[in-house]
C-alpha atoms as a PDB file:
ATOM      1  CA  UNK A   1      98.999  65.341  99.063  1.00  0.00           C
ATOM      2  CA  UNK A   2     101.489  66.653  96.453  1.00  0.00           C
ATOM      3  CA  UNK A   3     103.653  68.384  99.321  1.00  0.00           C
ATOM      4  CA  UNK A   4     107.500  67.436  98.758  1.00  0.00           C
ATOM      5  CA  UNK A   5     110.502  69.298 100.250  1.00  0.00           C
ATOM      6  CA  UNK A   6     112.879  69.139  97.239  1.00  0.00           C
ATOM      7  CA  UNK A   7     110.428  70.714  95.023  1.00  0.00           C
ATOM      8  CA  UNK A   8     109.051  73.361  97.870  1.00  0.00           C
ATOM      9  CA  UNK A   9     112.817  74.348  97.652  1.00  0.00           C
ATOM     10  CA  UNK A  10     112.803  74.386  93.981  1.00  0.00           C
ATOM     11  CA  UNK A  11     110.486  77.329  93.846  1.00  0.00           C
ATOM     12  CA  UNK A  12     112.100  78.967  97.174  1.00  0.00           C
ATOM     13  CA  UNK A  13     115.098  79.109  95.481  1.00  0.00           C
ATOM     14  CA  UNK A  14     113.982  80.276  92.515  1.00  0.00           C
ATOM     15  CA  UNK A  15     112.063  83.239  93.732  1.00  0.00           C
ATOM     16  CA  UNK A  16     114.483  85.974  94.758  1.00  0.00           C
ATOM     17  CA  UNK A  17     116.220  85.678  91.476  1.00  0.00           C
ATOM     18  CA  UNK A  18     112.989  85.842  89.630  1.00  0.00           C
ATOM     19  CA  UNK A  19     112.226  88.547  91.683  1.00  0.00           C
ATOM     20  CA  UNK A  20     115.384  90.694  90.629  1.00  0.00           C
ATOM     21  CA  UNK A  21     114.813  89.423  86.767  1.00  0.00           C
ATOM     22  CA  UNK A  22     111.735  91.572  86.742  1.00  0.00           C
ATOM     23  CA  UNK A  23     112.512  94.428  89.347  1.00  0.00           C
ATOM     24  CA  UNK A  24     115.734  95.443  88.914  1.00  0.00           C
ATOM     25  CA  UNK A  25     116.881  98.474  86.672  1.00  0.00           C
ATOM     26  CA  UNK A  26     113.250  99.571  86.451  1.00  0.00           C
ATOM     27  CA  UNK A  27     111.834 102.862  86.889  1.00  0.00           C
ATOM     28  CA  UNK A  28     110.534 104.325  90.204  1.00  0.00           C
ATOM     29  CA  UNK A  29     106.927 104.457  88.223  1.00  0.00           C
ATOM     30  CA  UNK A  30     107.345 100.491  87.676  1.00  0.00           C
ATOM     31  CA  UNK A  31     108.535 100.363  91.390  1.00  0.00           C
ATOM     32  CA  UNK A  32     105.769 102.652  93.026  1.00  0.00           C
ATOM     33  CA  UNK A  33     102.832 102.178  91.157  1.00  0.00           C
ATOM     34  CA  UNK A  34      99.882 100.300  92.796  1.00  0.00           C
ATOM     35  CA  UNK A  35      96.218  98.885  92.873  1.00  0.00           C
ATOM     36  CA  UNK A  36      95.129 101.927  94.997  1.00  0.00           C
ATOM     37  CA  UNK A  37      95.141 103.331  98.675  1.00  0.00           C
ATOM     38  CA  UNK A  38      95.762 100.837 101.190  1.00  0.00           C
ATOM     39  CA  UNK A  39      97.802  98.647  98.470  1.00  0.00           C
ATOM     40  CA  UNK A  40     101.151  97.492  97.978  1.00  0.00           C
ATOM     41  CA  UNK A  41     103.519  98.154  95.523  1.00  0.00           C
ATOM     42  CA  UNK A  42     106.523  96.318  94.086  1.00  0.00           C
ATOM     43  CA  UNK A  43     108.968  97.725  96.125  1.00  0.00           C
ATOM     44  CA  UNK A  44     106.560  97.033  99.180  1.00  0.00           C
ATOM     45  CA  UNK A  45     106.287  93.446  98.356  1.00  0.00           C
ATOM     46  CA  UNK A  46     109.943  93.042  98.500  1.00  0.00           C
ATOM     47  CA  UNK A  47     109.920  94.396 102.205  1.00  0.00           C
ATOM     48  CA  UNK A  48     107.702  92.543 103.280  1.00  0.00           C
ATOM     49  CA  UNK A  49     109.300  89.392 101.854  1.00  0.00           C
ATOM     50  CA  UNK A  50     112.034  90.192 103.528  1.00  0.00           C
ATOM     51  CA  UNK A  51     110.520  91.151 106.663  1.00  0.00           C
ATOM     52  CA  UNK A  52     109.329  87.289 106.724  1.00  0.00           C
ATOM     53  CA  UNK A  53     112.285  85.921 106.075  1.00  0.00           C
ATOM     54  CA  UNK A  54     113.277  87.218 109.169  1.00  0.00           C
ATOM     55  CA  UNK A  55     110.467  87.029 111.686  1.00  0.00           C
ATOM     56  CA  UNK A  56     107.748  84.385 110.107  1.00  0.00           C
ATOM     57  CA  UNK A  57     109.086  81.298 108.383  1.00  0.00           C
ATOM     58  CA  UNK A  58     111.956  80.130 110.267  1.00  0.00           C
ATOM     59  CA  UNK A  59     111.234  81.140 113.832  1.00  0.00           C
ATOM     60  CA  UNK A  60     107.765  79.342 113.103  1.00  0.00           C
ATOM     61  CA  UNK A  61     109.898  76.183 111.964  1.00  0.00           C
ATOM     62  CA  UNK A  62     112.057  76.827 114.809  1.00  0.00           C
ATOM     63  CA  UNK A  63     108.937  76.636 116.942  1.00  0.00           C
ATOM     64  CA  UNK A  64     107.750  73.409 115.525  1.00  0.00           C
ATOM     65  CA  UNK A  65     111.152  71.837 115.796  1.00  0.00           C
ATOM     66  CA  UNK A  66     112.174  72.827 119.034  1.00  0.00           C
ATOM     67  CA  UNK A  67     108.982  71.663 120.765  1.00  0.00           C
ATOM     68  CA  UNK A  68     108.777  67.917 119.104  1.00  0.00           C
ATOM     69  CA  UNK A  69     109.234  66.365 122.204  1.00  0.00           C
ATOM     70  CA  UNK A  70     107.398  68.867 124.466  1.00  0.00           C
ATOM     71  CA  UNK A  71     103.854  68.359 124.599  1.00  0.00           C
ATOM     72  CA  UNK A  72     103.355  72.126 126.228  1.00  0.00           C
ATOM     73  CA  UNK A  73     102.768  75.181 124.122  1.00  0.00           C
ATOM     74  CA  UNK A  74     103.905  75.349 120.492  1.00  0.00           C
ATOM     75  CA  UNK A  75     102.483  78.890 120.087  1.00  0.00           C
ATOM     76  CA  UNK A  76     104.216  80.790 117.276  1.00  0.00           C
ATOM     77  CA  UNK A  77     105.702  83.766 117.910  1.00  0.00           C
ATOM     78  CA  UNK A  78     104.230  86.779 116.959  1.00  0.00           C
ATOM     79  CA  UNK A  79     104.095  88.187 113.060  1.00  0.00           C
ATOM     80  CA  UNK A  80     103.272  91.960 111.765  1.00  0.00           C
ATOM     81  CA  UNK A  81     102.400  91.162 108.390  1.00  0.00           C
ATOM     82  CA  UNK A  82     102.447  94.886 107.646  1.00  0.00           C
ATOM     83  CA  UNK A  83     105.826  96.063 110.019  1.00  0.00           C
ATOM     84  CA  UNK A  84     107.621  97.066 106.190  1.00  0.00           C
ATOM     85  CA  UNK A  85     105.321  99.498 106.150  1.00  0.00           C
ATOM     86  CA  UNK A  86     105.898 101.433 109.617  1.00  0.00           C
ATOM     87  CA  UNK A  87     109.917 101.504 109.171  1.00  0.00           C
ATOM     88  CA  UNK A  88     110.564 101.185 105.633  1.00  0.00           C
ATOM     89  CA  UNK A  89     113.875 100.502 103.840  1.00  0.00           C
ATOM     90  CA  UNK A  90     115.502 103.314 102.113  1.00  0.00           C
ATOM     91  CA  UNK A  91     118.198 101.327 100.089  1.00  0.00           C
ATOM     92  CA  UNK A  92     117.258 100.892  96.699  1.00  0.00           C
ATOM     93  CA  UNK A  93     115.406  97.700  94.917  1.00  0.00           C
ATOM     94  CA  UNK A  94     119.075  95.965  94.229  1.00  0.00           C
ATOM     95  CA  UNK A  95     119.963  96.482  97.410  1.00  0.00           C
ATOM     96  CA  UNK A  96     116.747  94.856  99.239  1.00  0.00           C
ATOM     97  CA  UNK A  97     116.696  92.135  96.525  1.00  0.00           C
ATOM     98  CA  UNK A  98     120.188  91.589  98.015  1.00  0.00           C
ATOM     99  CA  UNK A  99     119.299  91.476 100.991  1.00  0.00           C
ATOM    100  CA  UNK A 100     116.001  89.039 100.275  1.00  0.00           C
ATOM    101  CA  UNK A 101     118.614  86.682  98.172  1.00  0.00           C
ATOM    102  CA  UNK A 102     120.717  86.493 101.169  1.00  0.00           C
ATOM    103  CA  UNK A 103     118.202  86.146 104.174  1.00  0.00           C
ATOM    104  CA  UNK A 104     116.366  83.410 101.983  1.00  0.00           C
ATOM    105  CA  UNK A 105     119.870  81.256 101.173  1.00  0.00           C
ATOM    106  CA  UNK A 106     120.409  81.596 105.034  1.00  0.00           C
ATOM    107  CA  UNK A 107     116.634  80.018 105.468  1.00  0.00           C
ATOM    108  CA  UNK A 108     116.886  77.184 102.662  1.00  0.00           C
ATOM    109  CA  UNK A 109     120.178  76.385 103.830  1.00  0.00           C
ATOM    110  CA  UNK A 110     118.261  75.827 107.755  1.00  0.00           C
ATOM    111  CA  UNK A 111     115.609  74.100 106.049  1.00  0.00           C
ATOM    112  CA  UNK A 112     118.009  71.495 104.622  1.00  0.00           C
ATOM    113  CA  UNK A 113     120.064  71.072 108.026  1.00  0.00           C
ATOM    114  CA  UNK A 114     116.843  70.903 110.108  1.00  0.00           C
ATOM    115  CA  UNK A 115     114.739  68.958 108.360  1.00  0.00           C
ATOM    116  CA  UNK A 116     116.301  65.257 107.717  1.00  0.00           C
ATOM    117  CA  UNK A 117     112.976  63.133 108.010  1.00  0.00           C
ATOM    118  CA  UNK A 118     109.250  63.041 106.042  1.00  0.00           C
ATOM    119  CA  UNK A 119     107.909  62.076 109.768  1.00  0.00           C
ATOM    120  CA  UNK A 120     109.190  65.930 110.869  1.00  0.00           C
ATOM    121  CA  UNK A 121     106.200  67.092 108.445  1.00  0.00           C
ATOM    122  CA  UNK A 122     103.343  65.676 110.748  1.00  0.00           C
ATOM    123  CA  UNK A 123     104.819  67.694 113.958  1.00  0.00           C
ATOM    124  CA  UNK A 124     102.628  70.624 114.571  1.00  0.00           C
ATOM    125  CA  UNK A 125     102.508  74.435 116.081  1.00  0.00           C
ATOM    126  CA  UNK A 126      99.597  76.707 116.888  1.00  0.00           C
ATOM    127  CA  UNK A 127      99.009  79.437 114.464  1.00  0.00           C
ATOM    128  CA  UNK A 128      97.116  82.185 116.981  1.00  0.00           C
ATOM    129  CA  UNK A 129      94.259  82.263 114.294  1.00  0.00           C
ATOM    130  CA  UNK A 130      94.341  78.939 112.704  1.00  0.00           C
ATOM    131  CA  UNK A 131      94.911  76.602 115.586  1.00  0.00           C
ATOM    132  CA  UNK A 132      97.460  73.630 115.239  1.00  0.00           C
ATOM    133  CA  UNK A 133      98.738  73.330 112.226  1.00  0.00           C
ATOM    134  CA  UNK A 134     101.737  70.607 110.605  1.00  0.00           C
ATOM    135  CA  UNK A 135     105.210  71.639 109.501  1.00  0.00           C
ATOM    136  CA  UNK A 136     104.037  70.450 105.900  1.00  0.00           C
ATOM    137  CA  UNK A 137     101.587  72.669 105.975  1.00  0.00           C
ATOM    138  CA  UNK A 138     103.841  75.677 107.048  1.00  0.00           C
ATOM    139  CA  UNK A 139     106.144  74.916 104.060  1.00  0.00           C
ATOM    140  CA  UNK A 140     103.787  74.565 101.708  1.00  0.00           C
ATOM    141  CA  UNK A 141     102.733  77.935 102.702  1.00  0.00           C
ATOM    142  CA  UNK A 142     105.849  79.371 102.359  1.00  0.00           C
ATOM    143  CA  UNK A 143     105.908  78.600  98.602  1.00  0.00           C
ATOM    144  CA  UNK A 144     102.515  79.640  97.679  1.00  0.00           C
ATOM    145  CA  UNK A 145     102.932  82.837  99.391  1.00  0.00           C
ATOM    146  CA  UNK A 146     105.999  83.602  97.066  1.00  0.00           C
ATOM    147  CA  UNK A 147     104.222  82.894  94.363  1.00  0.00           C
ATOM    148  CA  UNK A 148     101.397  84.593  95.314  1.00  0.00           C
ATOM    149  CA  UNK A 149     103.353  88.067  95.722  1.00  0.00           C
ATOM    150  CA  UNK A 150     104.791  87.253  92.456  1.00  0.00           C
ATOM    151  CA  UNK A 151     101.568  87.427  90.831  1.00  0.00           C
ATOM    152  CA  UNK A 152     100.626  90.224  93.318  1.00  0.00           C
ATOM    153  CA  UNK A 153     103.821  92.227  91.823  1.00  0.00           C
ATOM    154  CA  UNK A 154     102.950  90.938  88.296  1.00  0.00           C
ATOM    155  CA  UNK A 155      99.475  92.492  88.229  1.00  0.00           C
ATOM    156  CA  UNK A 156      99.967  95.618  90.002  1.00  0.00           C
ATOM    157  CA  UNK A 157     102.485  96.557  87.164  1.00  0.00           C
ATOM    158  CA  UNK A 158      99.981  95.378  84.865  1.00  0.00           C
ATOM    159  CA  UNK A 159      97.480  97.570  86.238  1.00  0.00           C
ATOM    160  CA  UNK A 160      99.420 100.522  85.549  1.00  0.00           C
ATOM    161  CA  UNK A 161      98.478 100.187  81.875  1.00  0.00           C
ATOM    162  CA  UNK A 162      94.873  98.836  82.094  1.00  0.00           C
ATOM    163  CA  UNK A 163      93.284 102.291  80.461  1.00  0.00           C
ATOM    164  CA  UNK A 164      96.458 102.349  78.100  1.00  0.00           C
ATOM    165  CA  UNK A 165      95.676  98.583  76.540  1.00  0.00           C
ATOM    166  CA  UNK A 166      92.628 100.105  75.225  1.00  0.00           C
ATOM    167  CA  UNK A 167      90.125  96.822  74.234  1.00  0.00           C
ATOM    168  CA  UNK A 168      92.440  94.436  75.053  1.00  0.00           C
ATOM    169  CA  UNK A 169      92.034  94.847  77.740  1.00  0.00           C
ATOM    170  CA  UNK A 170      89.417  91.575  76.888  1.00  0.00           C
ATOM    171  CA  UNK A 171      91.418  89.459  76.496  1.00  0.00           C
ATOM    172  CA  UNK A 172      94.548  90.029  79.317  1.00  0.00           C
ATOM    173  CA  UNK A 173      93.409  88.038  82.193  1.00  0.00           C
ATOM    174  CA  UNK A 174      96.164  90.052  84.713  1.00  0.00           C
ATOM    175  CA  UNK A 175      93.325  92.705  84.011  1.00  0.00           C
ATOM    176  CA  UNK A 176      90.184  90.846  84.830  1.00  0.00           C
ATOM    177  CA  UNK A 177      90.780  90.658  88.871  1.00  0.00           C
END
């Protein structure tokens, strides 16, 4: 297992400001672009990043923590992967990024209060699709889906130019998906 909290946090941390490196200042045709109907674009992403910062990772930590010495049910709470899409945001990408920089300090700071001990890890919940499932496997989670939306957001933009790059288009992996 290569799970370890310090470096989970690492990447965490490092996400939101990545995040506004490559988002902020651009165009709305940067922002808005996407893969097709029924996909997500940048701005999307960020909403829904935000949307489980507040209502996925921590009250499913919470869940996990709060029930250690309860052997009843550890059911997570429920999570609408797609509720940034019914009510979305009208402030603009520097604003949400804001928002997401904030909501995620508030969550890593938790994280580090919370979570003292490497035994903590083994404590499961019950994911209503997956079944039980162990804190360390919540948190490791967490970190690949950031990265995973950073590569989303990284090859939707990249998208927008596949008939521009001409033959290249060979040889640019981002592409090949």
């Amino acid at each position: 297992m290569n799970f370890n909290l310090k470096e989970a946090i690492e990447v965490l941390e490092r996400t939101p400001k990545t995040l506004e490196s490559l988002l902020v200042g651009l165009s709305d045709e940067w922002l808005q672009c996407n893969e097709g109907e029924g996909t997500w674009n940048s701005t999307q992403v960020v909403e829904h990043l935000i949307e489980c910062e507040k209502s996925n990772w921590i009250p499913r930590i919470k869940t996990i923590l709060e029930e250690r010495g309860n052997t009843g049910n550890r059911v997570f709470p429920p999570f609408d992967r797609d509720a940034h899409l019914t009510n979305p945001s009208q402030s603009s990408i520097s604003e949400k990024l804001e928002e997401f920089k904030r909501l995620r300090g508030q969550n890593i700071a938790f994280v580090r209060a919370e979570i003292t001990g490497d035994s903590q890890f083994e404590l499961t919940g019950e994911h209503p699709s997956f079944g039980k499932v162990k804190l360390r496997e919540l948190l490791s989670t967490w970190v690949v889906h950031d990265l995973t939306h950073v590569s989303q957001i990284v090859r939707v933009m990249s998208e927008r130019y596949r008939e521009d790059v001409g033959p290249w288009v060979e040889y640019l992996s981002v592409l090949k998906g």
